[in-house]
Protein backbone atom coordinates (compact mmCIF):
# COMPACT_ATOMS: atom_id res chain seq x y z
CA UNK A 1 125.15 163.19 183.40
CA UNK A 2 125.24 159.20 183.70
CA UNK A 3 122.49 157.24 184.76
CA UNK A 4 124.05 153.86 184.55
CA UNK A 5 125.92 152.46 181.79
CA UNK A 6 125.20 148.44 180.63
CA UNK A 7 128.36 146.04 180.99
CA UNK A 8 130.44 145.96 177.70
CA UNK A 9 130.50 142.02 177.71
CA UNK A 10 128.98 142.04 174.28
CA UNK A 11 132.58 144.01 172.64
CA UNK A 12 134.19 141.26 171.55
CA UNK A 13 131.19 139.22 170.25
CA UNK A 14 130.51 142.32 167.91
CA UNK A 15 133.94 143.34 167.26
CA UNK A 16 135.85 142.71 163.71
CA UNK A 17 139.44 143.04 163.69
CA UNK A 18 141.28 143.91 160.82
CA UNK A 19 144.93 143.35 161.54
CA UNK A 20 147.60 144.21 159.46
CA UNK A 21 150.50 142.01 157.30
CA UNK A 22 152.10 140.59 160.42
CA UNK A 23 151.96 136.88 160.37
CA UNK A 24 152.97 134.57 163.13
CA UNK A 25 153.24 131.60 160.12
CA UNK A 26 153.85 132.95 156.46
CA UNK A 27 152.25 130.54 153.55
CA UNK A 28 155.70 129.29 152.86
CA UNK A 29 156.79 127.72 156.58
CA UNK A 30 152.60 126.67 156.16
CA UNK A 31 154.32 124.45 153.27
CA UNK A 32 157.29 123.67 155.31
CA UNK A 33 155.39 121.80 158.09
CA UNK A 34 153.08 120.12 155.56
CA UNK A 35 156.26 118.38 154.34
CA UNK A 36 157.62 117.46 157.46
CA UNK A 37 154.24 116.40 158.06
CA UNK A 38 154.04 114.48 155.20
CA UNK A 39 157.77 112.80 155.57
CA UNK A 40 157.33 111.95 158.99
CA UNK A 41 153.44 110.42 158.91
CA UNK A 42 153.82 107.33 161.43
CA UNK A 43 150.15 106.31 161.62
CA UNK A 44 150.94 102.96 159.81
CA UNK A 45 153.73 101.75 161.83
CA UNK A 46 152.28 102.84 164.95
CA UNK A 47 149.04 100.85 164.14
CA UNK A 48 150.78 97.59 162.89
CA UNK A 49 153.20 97.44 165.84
CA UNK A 50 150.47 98.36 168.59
CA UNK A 51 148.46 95.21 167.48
CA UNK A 52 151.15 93.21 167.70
CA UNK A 53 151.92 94.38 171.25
CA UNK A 54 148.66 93.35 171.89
CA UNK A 55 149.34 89.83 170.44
CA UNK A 56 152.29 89.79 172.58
CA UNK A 57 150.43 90.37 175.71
CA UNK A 58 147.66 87.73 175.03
CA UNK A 59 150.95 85.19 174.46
CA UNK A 60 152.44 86.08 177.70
CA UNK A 61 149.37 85.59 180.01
CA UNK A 62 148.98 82.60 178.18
CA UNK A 63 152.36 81.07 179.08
CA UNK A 64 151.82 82.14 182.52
CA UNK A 65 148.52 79.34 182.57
CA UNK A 66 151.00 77.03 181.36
CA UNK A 67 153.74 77.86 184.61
CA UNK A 68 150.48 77.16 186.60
CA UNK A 69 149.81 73.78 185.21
CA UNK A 70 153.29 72.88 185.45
CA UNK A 71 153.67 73.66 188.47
CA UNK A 72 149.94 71.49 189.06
CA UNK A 73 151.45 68.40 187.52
CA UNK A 74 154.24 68.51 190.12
CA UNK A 75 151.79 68.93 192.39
CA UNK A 76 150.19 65.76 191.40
CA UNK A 77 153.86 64.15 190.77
CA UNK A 78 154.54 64.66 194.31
CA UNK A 79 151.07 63.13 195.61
CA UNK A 80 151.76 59.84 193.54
CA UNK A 81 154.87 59.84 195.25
CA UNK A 82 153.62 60.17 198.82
CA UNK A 83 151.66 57.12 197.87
CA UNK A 84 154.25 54.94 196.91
CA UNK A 85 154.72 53.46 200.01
CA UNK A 86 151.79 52.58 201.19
CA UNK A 87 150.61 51.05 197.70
CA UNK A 88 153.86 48.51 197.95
CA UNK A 89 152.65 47.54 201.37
CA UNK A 90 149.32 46.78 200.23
CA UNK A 91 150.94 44.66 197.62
CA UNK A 92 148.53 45.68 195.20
CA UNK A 93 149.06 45.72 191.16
CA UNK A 94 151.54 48.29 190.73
CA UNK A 95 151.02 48.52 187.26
CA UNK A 96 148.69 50.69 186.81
CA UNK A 97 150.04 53.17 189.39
CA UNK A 98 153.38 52.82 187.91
CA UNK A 99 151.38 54.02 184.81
CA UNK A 100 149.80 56.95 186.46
CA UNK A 101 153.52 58.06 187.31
CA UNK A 102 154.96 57.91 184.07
CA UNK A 103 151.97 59.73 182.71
CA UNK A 104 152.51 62.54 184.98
CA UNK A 105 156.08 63.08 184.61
CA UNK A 106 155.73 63.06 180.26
CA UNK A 107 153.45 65.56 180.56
CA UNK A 108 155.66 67.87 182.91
CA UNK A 109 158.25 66.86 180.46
CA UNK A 110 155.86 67.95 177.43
CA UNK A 111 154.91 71.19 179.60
CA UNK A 112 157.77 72.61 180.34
CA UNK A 113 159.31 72.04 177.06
CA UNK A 114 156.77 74.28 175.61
CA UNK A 115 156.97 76.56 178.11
CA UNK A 116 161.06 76.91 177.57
CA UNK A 117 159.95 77.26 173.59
CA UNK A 118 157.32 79.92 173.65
CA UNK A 119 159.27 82.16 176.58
CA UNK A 120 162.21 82.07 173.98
CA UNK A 121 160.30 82.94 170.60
CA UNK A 122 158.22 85.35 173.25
CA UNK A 123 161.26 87.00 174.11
CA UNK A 124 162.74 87.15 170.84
CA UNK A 125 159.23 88.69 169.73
CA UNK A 126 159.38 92.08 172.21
CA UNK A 127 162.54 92.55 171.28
CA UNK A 128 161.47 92.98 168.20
CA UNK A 129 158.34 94.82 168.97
CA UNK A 130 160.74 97.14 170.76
CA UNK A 131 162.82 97.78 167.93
CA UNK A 132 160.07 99.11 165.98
CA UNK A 133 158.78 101.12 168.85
CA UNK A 134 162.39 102.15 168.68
CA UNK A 135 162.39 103.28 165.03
CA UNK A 136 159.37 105.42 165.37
CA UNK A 137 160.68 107.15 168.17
CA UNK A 138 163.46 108.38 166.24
CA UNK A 139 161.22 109.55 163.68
CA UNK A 140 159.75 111.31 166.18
CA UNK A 141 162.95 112.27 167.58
CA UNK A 142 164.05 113.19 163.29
CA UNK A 143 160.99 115.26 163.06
CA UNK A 144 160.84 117.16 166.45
CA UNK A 145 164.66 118.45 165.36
CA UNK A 146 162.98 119.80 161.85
CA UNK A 147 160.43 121.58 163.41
CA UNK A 148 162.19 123.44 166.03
CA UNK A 149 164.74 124.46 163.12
CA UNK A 150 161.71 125.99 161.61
CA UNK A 151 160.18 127.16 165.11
CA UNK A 152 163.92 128.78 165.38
CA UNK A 153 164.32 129.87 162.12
CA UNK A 154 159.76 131.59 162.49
CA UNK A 155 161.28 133.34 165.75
CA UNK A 156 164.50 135.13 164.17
CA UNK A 157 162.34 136.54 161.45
CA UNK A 158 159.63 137.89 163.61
CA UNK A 159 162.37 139.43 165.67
CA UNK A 160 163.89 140.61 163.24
CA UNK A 161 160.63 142.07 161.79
CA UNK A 162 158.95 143.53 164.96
CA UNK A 163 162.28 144.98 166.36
CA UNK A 164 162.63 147.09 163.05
CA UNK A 165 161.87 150.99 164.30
CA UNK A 166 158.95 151.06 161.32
CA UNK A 167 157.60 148.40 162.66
CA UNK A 168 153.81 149.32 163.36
CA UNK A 169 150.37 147.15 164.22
CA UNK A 170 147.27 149.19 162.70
CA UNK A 171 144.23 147.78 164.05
CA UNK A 172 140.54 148.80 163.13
CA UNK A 173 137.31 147.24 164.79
CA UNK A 174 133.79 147.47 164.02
CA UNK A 175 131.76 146.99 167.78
CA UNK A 176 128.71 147.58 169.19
CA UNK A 177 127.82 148.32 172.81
CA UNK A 178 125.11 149.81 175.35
CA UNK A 179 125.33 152.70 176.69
CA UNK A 180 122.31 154.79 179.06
CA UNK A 181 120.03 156.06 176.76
CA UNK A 182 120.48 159.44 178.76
CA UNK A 183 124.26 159.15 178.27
CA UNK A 184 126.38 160.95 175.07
CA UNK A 185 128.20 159.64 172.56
CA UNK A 186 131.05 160.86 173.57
CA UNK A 187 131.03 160.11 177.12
CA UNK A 188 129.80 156.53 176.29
CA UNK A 189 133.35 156.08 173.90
CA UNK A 190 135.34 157.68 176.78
CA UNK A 191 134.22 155.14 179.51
CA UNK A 192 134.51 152.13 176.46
CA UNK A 193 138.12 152.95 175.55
CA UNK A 194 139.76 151.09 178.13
CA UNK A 195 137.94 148.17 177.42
CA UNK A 196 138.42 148.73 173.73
CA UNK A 197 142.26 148.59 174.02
CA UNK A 198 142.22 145.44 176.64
CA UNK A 199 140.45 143.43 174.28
CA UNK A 200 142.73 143.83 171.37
CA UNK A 201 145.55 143.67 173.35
CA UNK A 202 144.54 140.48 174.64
CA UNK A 203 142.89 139.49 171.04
CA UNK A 204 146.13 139.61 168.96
CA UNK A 205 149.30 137.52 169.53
CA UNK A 206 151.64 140.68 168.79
CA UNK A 207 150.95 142.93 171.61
CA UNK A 208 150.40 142.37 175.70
CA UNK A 209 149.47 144.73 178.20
CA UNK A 210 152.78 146.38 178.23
CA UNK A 211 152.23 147.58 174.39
CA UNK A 212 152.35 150.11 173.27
CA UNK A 213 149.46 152.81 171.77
CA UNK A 214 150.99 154.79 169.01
CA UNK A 215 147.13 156.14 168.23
CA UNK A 216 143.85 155.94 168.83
CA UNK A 217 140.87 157.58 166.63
CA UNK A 218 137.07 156.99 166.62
CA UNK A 219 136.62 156.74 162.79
CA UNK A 220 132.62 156.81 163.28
CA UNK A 221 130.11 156.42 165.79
CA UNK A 222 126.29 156.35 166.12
CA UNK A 223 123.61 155.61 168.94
CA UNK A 224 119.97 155.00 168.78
CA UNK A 225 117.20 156.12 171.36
CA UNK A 226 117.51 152.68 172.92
CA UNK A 227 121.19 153.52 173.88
CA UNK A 228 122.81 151.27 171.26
CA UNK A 229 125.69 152.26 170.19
CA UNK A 230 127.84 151.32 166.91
CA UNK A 231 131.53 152.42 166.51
CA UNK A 232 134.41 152.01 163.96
CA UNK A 233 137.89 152.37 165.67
CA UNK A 234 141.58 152.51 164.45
CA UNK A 235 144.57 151.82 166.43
CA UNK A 236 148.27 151.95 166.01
CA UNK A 237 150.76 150.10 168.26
CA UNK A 238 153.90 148.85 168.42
CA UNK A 239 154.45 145.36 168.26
CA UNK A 240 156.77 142.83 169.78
CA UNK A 241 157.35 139.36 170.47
CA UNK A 242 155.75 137.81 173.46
CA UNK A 243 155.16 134.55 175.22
CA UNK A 244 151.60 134.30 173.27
CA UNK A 245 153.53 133.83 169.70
CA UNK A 246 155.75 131.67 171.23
CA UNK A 247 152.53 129.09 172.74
CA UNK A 248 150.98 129.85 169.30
CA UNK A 249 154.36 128.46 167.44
CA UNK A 250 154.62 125.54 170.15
CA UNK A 251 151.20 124.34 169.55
CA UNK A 252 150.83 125.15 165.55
CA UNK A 253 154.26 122.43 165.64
CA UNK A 254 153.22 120.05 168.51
CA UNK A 255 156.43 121.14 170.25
CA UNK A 256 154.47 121.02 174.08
CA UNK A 257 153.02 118.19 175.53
CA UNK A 258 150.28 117.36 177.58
CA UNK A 259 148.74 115.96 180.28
CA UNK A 260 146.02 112.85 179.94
CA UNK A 261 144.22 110.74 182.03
CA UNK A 262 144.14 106.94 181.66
CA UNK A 263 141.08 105.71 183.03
CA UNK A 264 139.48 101.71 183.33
CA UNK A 265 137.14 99.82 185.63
CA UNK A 266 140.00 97.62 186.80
CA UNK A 267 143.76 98.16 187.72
CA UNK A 268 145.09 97.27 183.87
CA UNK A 269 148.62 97.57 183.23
CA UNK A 270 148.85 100.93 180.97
CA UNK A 271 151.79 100.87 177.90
CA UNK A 272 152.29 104.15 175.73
CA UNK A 273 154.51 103.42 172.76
CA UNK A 274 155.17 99.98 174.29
CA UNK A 275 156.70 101.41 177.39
CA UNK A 276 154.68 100.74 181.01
CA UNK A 277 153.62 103.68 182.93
CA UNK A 278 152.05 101.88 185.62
CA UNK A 279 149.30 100.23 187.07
CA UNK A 280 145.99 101.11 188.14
CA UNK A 281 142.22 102.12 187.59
CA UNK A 282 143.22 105.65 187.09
CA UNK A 283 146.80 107.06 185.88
CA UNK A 284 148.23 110.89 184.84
CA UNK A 285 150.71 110.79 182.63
CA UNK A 286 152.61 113.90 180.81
CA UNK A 287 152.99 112.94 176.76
CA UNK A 288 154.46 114.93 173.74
CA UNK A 289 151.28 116.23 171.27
CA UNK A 290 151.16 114.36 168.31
CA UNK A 291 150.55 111.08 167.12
CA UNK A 292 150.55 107.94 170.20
CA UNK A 293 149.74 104.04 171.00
CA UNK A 294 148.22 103.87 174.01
CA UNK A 295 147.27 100.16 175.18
CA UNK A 296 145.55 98.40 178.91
CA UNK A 297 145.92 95.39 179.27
CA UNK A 298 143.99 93.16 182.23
CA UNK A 299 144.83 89.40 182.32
CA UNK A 300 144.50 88.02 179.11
CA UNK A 301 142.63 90.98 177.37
CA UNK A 302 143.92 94.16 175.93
CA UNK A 303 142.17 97.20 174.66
CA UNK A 304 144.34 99.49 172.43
CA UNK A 305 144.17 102.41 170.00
CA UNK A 306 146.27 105.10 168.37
CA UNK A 307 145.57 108.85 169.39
CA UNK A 308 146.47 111.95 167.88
CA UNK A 309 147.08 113.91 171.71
CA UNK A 310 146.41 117.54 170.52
CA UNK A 311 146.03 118.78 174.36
CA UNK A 312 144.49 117.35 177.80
CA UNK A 313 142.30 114.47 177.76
CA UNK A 314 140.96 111.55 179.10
CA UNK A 315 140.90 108.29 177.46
CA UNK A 316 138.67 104.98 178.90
CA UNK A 317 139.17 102.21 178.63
CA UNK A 318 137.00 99.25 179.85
CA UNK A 319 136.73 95.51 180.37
CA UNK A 320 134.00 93.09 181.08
CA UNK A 321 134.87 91.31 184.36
CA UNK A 322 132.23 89.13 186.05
CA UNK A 323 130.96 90.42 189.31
CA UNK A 324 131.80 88.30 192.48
CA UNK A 325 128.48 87.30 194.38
CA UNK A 326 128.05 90.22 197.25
CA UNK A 327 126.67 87.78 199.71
CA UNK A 328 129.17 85.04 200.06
CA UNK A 329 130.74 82.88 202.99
CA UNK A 330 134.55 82.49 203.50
CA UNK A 331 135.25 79.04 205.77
CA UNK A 332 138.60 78.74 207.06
CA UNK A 333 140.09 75.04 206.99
CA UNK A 334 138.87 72.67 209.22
CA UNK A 335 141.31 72.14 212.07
CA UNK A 336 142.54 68.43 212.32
CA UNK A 337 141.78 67.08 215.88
CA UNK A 338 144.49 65.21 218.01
CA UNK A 339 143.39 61.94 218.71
CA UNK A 340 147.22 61.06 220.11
CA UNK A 341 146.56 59.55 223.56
CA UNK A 342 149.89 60.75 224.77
CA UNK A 343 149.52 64.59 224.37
CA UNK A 344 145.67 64.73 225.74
CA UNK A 345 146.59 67.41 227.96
CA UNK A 346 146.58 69.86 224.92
CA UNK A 347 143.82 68.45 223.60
CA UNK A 348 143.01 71.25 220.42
CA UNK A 349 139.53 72.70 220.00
CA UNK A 350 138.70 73.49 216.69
CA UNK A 351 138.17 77.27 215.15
CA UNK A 352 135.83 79.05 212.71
CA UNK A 353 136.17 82.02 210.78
CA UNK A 354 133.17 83.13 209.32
CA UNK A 355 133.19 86.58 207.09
CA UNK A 356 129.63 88.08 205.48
CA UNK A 357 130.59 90.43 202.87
CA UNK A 358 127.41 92.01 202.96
CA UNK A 359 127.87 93.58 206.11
CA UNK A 360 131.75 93.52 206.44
CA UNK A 361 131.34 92.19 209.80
CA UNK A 362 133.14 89.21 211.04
CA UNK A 363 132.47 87.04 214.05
CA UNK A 364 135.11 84.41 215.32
CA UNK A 365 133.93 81.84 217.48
CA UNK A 366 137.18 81.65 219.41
CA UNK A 367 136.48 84.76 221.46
CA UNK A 368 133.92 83.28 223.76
CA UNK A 369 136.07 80.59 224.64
CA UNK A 370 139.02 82.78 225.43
CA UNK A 371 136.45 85.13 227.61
CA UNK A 372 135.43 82.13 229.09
CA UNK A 373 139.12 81.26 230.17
CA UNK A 374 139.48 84.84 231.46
CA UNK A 375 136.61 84.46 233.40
CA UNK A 376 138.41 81.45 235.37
CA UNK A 377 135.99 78.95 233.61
CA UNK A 378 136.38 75.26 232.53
CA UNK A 379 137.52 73.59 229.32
CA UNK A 380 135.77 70.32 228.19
CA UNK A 381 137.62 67.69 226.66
CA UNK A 382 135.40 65.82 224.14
CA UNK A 383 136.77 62.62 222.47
CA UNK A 384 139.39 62.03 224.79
CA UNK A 385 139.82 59.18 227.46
CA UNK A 386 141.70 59.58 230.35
CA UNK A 387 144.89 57.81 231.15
CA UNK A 388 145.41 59.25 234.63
CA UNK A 389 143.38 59.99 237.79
CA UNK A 390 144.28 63.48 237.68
CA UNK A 391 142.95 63.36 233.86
CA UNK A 392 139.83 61.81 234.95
CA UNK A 393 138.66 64.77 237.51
CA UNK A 394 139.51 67.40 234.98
CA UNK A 395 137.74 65.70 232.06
CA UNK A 396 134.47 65.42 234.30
CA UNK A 397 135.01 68.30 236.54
CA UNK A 398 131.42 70.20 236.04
CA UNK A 399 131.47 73.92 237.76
CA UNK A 400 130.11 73.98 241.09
CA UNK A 401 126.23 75.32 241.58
CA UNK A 402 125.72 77.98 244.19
């Protein structure tokens, strides 16, 4: 009789298996990959043209500075201008502000010539940068079609090897498990031998849990008085090809991709290859295994390296930004007052926005006055004379007491 038998967890830590000649890779498609390996190594190029992707970047933000002070010069161009008038009324020496003009417009001259000479060689420059981009992909493109030849050519001979009707799996393991101490050997194996077969089913890549047993012998067995018990076991099944070979093939040849996770403390523009993906603090994106140039780039910086993507990850990368003052006030404009005598009747009264970021709250001055109004209350007119009689009450009307 049973008194209680101890989990088998501890099979497969103490199991050996022996398996026979069946190989998903032989030594000689071993030597096969190596040389497409070898013929198709794009660390260098993928290096050299990630850095100057990079470069490229840093060029680009820096022509966009150079939009902005153009377009600050004509800013300042059109301020001289508004001035014109009033400095040839004042008959003043025009001189020197003829001299501030001509300044101005050379140097929006100078600017934009610059600009119109960098954006070309710029442009020429990715195109470039894209062409090698382009030549590496088709040596990935080359070597993908090499290695699912040999994936192809790996899958007709284990076909043609398993399908064969002497086609056999012999399997022998060495484990160790626990049995009750009050328990037999026997009895022990009996209630073990479904969890014997699982396991190597599930440990090799030629069988699943539709193979099948062509035999099944306990070769030796022995138990202490502690209820350990030691076993030597040999199988026989029938093998066949199954959807584990084929991941096994896919990964051994980085024919599957995977999925990574681009990660960065600010919304960075993410390139793989040279190609954008997108735009954010965090980004999933699905990429071939093998070798790739990943780069993030944030205003004028760039972080970049090459990665050999050999299954999920997550890659981080992250830039020193300077952090904005938490306690800060935001002022609107000041409104300009209407001092024109002949519209005093909409006399405007002036607003304030004020917004504490500590707090997020946000209090606008206007909304007492429009309560007020609601309320059938009075307006007060400050800085404005009246013209009529009818001006006159409402400017010094004062709310009656009760």
């Amino acid at each position: 009789m049973r008194y209680g038998l101890i989990p088998l967890a501890l099979l497969c830590l103490y199991a050996s298996n022996s398996f026979a000649a069946l190989e998903v890779i032989t030594s000689s498609e071993e030597n096969t990959l190596s040389e497409i390996e070898s013929q198709y190594d794009i660390d260098p190029m993928l290096i050299a043209v990630n850095d100057k992707f990079s470069r490229h970047n840093k060029k680009a933000y820096d022509i966009e500075e150079l939009q902005d002070s153009i377009a600050s010069e004509k800013d300042h161009y059109q301020s001289l201008l508004s001035q014109l008038q009033a400095k040839i009324l004042s008959q003043s020496t025009m001189a020197p502000f003829y001299h501030q003009v001509e300044t101005v417009v050379k140097n929006i001259d100078s600017l934009e010539k610059r600009s119109q000479t960098e954006t070309a060689a710029l442009k020429k420059e990715i195109m470039d940068i894209h062409s090698e981009y382009d030549a590496i992909n088709q040596q990935r493109a080359d070597k993908s079609q090499k290695l699912f030849k040999l994936k192809t050519s790996i899958t007709d001979r284990l076909i043609a090897d398993l399908s064969k009707p002497s086609s056999q799996l012999p399997i022998t393991i060495d484990g160790s498990t626990e049995c009750s101490k009050y328990q037999s050997i026997s009895d022990c194996l009996k209630e073990s031998k479904n969890f014997i077969l699982t396991n190597t089913r599930n440990d090799s890549p030629f069988l699943n849990n539709k193979s099948v047993l062509l035999s099944y012998e306990v070769v030796d067995a022995s138990m202490n008085m502690h209820g350990n018990l030691h076993y030597k076991v040999a199988m026989n099944f029938k093998p066949s090809y199954n959807k584990k070979i084929d991941a096994i093939l896919a990964e051994k040849l980085g024919l599957k991709s995977a999925m990574i996770t681009l990660v960065s403390n600010v919304a960075a523009d993410w390139y793989i290859n040279g190609t954008k993906i997108g735009t954010g603090k965090k980004l999933f994106h699905e990429i071939p295994l093998g070798k790739h140039g990943i780069l993030a780039s944030y205003q004028s910086k760039d972080k970049s390296s090459v990665e050999t993507i050999e299954g999920n990850g997550v890659f981080n990368y992250n830039f020193n930004v300077p952090v904005a003052s938490k306690n800060s006030v935001e002022l609107l404009p000041e409104t300009t007052k209407n001092t024109n005598k002949t519209s005093s009747s909409t006399a405007i009264k002036p607003k304030a926005k004020y917004t504490l970021f500590s707090d997020q709250t946000s209090t606008k001055t206007t909304q007492a006055v429009n309560k007020t109004k609601n309320n059938s209350g009075y307006e007060y007119f400050m800085g404005v004379k009246p013209e009529t009689k009818k001006q006159q009450v409402q400017f010094s009307h004062k709310p009656a007491t009760n």
